[in-house]
Protein backbone atom coordinates (compact mmCIF):
# COMPACT_ATOMS: atom_id res chain seq x y z
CA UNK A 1 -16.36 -20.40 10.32
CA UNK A 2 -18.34 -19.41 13.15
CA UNK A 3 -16.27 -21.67 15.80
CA UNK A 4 -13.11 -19.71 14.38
CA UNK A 5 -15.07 -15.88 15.02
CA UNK A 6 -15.87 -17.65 18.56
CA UNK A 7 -12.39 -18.43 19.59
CA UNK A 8 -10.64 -15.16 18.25
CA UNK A 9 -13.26 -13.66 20.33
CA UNK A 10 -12.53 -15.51 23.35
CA UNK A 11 -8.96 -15.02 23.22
CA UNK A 12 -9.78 -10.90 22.54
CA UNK A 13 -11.47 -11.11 25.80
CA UNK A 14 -8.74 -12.80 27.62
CA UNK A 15 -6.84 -10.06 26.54
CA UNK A 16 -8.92 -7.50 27.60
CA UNK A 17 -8.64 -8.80 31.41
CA UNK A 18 -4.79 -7.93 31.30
CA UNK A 19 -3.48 -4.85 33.19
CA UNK A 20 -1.57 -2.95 30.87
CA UNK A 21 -1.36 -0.13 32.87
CA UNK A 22 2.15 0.03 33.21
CA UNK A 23 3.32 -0.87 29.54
CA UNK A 24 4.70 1.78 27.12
CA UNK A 25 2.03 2.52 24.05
CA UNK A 26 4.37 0.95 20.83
CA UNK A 27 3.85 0.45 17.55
CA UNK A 28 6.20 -2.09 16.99
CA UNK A 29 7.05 -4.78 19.15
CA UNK A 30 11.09 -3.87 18.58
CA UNK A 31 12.86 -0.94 18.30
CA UNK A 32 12.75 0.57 15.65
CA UNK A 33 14.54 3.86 14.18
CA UNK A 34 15.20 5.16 10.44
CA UNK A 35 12.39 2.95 8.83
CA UNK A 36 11.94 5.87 5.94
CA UNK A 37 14.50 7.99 4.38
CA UNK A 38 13.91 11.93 4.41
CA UNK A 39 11.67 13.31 2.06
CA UNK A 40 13.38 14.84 -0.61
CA UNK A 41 11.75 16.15 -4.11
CA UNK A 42 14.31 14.97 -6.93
CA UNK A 43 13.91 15.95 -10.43
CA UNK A 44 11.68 12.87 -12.43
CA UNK A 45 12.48 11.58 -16.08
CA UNK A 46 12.17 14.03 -19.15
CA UNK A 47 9.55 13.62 -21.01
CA UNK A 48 11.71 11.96 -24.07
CA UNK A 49 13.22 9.84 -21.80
CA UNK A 50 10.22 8.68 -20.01
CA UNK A 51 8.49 7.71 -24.25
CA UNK A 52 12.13 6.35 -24.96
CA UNK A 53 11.03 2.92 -24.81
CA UNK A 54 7.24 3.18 -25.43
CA UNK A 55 6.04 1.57 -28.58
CA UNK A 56 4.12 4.36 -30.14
CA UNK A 57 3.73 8.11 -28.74
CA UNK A 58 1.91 11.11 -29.91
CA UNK A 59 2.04 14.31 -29.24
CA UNK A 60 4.47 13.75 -25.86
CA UNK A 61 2.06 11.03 -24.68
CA UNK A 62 2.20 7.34 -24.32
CA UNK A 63 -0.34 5.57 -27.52
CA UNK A 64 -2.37 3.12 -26.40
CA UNK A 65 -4.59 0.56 -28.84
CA UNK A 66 -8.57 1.53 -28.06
CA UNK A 67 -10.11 -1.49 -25.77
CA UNK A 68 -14.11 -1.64 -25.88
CA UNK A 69 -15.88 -3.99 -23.78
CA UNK A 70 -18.88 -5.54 -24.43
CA UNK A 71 -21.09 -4.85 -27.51
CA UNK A 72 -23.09 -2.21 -28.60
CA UNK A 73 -26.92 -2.52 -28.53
């Protein structure tokens, strides 16, 4: 493992002696334009429709078994 940390290392330093004085800060090596669509709040799921398909409910709330770990002592 070490030899591996060594030669990325090495080649960081290598880097490091380039003159990138002239070259344009990017954040991706192509162009790139419209990566996310705009931000727009839409209205979510009802609460019926969200519990449509869960197997039990109560009182507007998914029901969920009780899980305990480990034993008591």
């Amino acid at each position: 493992m070490r030899g591996h940390l060594d030669s990325i290392l090495d080649y960081a330093e290598q880097l490091s002696e380039l003159d990138t004085e002239d070259v344009e800060v990017t954040t991706h090596v192509v162009p790139v334009s419209a990566l996310l669509r705009d931000d727009i709040a839409q209205p979510g799921l009802s609460n019926e429709l969200a519990l449509q398909n869960a197997p039990a409910s109560e009182g507007g709330a998914f029901q969920v078994p009780k899980v305990i770990d480990g034993e008591a002592g």
